[in-house]
PDB file of N, CA and C in Angstrom:
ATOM      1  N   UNK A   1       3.499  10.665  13.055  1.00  0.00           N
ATOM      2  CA  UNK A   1       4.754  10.329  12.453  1.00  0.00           C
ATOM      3  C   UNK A   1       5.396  11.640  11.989  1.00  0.00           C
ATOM      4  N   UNK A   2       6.816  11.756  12.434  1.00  0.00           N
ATOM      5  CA  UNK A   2       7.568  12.821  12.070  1.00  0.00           C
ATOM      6  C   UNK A   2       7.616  13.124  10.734  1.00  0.00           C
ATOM      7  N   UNK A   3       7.800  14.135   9.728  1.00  0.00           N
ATOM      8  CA  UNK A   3       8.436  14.584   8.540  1.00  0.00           C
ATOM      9  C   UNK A   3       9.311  13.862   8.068  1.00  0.00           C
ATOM     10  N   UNK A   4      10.448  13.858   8.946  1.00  0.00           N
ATOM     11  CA  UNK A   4      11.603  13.379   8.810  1.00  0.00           C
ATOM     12  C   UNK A   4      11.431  11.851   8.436  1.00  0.00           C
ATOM     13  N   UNK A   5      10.619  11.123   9.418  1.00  0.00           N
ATOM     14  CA  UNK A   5      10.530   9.847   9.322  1.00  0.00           C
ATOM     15  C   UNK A   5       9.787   9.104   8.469  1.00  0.00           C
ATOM     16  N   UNK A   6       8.535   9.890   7.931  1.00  0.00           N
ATOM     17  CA  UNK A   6       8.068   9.533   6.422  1.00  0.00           C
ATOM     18  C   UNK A   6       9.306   9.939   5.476  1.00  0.00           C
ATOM     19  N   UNK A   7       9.816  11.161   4.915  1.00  0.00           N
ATOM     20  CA  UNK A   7      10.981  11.110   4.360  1.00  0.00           C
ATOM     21  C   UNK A   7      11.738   9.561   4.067  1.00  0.00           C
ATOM     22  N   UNK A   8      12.414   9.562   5.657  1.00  0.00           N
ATOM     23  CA  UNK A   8      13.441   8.428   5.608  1.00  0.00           C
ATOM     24  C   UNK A   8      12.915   6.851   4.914  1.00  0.00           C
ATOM     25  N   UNK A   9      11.086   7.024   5.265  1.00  0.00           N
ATOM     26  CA  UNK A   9      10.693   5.401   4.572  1.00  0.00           C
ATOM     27  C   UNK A   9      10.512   5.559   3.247  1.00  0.00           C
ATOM     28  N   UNK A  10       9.600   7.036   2.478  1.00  0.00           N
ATOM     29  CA  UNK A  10       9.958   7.105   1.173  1.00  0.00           C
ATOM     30  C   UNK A  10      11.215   6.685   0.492  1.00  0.00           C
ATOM     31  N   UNK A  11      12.354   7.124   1.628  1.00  0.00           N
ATOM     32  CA  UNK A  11      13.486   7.334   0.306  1.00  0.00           C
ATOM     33  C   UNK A  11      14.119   5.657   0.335  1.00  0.00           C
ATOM     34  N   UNK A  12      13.794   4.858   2.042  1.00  0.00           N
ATOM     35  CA  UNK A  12      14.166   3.598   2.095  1.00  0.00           C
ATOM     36  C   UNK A  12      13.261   2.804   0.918  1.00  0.00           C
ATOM     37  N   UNK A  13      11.799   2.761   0.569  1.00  0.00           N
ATOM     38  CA  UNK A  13      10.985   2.732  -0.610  1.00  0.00           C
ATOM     39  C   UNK A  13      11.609   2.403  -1.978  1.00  0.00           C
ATOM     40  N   UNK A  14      11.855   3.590  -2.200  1.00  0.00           N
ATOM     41  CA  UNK A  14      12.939   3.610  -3.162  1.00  0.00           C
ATOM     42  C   UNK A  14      13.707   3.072  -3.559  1.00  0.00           C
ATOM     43  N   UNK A  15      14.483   2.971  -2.657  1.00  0.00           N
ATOM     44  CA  UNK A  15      15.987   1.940  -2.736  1.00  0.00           C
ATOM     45  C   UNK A  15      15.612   0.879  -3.026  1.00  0.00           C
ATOM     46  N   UNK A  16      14.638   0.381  -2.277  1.00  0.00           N
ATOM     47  CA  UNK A  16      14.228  -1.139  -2.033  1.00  0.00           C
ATOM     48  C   UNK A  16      13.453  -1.151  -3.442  1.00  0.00           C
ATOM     49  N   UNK A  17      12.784  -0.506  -4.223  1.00  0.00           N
ATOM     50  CA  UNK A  17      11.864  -0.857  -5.410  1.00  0.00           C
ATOM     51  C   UNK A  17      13.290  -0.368  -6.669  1.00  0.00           C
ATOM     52  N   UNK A  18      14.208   0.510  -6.053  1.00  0.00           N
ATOM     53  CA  UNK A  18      15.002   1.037  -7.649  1.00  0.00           C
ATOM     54  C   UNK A  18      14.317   2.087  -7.999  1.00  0.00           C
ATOM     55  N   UNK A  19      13.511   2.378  -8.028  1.00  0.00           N
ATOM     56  CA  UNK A  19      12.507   3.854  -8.661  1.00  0.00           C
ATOM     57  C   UNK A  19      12.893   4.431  -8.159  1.00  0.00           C
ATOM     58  N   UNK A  20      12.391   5.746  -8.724  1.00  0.00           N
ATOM     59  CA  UNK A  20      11.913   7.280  -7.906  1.00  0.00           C
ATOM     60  C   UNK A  20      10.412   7.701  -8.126  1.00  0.00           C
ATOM     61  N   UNK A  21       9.706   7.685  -6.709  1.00  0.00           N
ATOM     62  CA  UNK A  21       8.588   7.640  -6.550  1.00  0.00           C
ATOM     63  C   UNK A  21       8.101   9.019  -6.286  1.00  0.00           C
ATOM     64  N   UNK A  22       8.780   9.622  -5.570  1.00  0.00           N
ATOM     65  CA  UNK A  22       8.823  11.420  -5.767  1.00  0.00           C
ATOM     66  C   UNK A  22       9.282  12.505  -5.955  1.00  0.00           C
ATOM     67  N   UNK A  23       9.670  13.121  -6.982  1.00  0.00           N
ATOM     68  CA  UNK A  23       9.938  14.535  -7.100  1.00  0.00           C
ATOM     69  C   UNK A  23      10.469  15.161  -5.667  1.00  0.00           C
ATOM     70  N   UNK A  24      11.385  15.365  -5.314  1.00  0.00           N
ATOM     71  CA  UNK A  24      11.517  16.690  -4.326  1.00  0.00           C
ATOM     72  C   UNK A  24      12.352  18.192  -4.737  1.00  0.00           C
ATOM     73  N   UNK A  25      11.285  19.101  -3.827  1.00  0.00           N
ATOM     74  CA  UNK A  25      12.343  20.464  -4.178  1.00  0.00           C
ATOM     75  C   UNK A  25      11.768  20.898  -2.829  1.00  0.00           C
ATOM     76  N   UNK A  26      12.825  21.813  -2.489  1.00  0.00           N
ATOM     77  CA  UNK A  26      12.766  22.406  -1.295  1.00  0.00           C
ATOM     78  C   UNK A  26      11.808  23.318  -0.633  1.00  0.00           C
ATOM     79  N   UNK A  27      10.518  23.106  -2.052  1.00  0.00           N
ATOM     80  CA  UNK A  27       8.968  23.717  -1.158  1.00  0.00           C
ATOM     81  C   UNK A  27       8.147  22.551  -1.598  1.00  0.00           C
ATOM     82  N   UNK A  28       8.077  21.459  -2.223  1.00  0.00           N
ATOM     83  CA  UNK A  28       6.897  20.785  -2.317  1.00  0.00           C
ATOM     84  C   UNK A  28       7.808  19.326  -2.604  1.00  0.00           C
ATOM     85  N   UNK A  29       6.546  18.233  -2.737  1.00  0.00           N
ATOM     86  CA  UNK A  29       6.582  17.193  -2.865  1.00  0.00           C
ATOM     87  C   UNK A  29       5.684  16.511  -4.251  1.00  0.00           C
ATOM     88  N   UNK A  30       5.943  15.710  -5.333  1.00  0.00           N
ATOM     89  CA  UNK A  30       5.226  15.698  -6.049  1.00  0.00           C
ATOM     90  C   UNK A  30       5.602  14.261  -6.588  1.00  0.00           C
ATOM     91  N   UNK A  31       4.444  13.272  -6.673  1.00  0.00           N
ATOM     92  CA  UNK A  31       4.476  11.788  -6.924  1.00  0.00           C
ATOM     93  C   UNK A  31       4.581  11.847  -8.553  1.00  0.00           C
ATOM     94  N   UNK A  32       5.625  10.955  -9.073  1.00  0.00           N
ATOM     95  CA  UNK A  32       5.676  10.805 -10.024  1.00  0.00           C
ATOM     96  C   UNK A  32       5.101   9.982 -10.693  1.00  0.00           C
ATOM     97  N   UNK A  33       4.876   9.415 -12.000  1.00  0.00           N
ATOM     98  CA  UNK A  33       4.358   8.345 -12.525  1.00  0.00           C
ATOM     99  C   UNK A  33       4.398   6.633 -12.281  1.00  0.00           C
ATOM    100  N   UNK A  34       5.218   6.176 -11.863  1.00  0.00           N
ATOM    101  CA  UNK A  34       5.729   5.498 -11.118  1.00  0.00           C
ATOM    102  C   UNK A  34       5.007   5.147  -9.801  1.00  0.00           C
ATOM    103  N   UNK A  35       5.119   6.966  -8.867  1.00  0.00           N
ATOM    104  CA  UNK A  35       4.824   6.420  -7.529  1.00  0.00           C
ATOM    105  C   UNK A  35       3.619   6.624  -7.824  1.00  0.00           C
ATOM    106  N   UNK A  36       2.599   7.027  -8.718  1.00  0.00           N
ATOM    107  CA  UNK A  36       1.077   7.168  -8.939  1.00  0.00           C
ATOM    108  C   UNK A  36       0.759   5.820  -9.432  1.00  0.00           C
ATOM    109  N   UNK A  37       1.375   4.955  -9.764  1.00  0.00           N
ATOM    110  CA  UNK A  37       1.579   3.443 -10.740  1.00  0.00           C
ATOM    111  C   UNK A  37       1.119   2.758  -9.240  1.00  0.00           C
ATOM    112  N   UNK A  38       2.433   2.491  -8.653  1.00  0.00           N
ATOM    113  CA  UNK A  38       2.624   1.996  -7.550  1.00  0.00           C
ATOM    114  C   UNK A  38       1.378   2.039  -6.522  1.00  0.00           C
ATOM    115  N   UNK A  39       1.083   3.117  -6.266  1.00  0.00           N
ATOM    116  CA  UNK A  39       0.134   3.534  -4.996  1.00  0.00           C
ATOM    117  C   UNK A  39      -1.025   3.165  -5.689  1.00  0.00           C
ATOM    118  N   UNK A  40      -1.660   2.696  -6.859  1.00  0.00           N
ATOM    119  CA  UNK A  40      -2.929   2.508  -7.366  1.00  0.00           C
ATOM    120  C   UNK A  40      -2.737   1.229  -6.932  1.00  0.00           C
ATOM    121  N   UNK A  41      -1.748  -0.033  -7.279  1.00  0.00           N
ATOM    122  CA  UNK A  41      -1.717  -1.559  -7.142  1.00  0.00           C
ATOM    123  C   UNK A  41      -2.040  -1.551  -6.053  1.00  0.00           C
ATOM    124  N   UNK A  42      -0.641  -0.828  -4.860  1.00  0.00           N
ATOM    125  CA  UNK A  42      -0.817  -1.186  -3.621  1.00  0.00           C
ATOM    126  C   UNK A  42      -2.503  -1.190  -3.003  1.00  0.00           C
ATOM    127  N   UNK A  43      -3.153   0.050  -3.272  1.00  0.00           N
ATOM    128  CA  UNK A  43      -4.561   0.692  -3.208  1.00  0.00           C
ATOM    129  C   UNK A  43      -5.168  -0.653  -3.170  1.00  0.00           C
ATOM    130  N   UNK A  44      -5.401  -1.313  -4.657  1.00  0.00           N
ATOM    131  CA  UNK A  44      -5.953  -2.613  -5.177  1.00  0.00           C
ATOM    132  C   UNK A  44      -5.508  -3.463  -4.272  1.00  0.00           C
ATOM    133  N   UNK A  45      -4.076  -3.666  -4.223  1.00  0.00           N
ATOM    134  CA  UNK A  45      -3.951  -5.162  -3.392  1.00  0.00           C
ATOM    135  C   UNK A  45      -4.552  -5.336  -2.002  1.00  0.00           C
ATOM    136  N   UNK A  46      -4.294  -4.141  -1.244  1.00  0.00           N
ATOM    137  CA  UNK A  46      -5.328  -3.994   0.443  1.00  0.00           C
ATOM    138  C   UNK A  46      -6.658  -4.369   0.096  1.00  0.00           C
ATOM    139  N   UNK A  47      -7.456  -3.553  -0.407  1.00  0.00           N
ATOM    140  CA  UNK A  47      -8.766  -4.023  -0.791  1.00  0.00           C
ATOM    141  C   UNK A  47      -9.209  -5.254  -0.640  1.00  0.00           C
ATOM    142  N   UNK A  48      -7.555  -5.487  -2.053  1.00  0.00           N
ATOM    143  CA  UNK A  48      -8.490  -7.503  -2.054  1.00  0.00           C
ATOM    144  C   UNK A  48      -8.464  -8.269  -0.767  1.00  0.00           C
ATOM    145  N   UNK A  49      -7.004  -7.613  -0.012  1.00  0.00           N
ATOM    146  CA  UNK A  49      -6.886  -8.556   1.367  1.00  0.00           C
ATOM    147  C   UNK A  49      -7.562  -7.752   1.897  1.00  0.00           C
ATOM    148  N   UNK A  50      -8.718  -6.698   2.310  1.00  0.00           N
ATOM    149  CA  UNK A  50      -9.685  -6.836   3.236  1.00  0.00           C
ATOM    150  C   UNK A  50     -10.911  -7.599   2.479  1.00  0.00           C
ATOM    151  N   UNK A  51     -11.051  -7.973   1.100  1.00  0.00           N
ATOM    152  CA  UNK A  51     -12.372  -8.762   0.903  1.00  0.00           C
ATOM    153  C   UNK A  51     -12.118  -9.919   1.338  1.00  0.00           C
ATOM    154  N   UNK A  52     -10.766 -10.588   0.970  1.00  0.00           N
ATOM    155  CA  UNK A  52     -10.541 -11.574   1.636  1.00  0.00           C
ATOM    156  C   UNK A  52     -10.586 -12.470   2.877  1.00  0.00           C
ATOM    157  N   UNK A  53     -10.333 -11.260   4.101  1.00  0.00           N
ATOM    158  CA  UNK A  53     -10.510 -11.300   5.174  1.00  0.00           C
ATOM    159  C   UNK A  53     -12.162 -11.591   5.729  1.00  0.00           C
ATOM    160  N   UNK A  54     -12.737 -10.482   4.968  1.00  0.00           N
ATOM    161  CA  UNK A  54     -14.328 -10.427   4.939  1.00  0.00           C
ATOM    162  C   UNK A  54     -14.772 -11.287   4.252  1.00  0.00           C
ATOM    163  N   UNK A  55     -14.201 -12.223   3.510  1.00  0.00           N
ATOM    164  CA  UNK A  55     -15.343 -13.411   3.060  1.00  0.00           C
ATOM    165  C   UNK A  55     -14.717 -14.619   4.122  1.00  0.00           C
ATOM    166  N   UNK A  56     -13.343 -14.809   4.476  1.00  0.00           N
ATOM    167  CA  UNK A  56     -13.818 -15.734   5.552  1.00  0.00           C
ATOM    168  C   UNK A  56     -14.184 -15.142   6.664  1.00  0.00           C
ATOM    169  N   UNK A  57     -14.228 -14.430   7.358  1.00  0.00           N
ATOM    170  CA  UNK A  57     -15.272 -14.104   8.319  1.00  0.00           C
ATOM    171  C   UNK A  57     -16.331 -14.146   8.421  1.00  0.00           C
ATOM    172  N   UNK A  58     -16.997 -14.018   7.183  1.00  0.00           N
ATOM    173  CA  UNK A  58     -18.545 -14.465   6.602  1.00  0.00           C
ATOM    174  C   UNK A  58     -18.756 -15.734   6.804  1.00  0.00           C
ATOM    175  N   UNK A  59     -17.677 -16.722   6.227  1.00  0.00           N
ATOM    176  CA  UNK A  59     -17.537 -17.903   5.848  1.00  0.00           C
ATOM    177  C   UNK A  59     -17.268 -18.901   7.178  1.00  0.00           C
ATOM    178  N   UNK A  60     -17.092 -18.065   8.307  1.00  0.00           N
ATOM    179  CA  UNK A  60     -16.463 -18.858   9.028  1.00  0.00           C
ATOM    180  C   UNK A  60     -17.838 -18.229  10.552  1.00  0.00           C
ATOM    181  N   UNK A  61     -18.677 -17.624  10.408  1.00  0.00           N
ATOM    182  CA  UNK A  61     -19.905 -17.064  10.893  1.00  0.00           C
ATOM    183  C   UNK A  61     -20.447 -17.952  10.856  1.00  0.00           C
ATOM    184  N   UNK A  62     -20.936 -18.431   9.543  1.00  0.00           N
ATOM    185  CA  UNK A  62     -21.795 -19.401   8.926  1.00  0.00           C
ATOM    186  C   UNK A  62     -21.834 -20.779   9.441  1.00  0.00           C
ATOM    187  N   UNK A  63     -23.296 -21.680   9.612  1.00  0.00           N
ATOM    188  CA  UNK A  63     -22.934 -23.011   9.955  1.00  0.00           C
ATOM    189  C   UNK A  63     -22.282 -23.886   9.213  1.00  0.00           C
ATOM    190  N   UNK A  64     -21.366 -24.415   9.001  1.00  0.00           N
ATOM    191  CA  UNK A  64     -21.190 -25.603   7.781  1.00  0.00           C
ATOM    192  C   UNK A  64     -20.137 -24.234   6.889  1.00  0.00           C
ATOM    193  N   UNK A  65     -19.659 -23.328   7.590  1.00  0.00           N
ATOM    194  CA  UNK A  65     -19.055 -22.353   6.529  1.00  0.00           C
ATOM    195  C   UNK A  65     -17.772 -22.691   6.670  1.00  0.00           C
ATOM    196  N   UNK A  66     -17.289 -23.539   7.185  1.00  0.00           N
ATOM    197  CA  UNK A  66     -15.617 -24.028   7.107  1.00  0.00           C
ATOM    198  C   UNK A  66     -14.882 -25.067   6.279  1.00  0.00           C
ATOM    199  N   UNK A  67     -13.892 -24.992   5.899  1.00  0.00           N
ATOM    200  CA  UNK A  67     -13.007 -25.755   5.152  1.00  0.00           C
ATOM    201  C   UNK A  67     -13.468 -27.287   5.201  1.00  0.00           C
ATOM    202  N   UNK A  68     -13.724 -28.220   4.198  1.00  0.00           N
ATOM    203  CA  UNK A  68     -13.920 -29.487   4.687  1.00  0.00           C
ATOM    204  C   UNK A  68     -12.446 -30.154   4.852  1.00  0.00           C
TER     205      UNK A  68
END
């Protein structure tokens, strides 16, 4: 993925949440409190939807492991 095109989804990000998720200056990039807020939930919420995924797959392995 281009520079440019992470850029363009950060800043679409943004718009779409109202925040400002990063700091820019014309040598670095730096996540603000907010986007350090943000990126911990998001972090959490994947997780849960891969345990999720992984317990019915477990669940659905199993004999008798399906929905009655």
């Amino acid at each position: 993925m281009s520079r440019t095109t992470v850029t363009q989804l950060g800043q679409q990000l943004e718009a779409r949440l109202r925040v400002k998720l990063f700091n820019r200056t014309t040598r670095k990039v730096v996540v603000t409190a907010d986007g350090a807020a943000y990126y911990e939930r998001v972090v959490r919420m994947l997780a849960d939807m891969d345990d999720a995924e992984t317990s019915l797959s477990v669940a659905s392995a199993s004999p008798g492991g399906g929905c009655a």
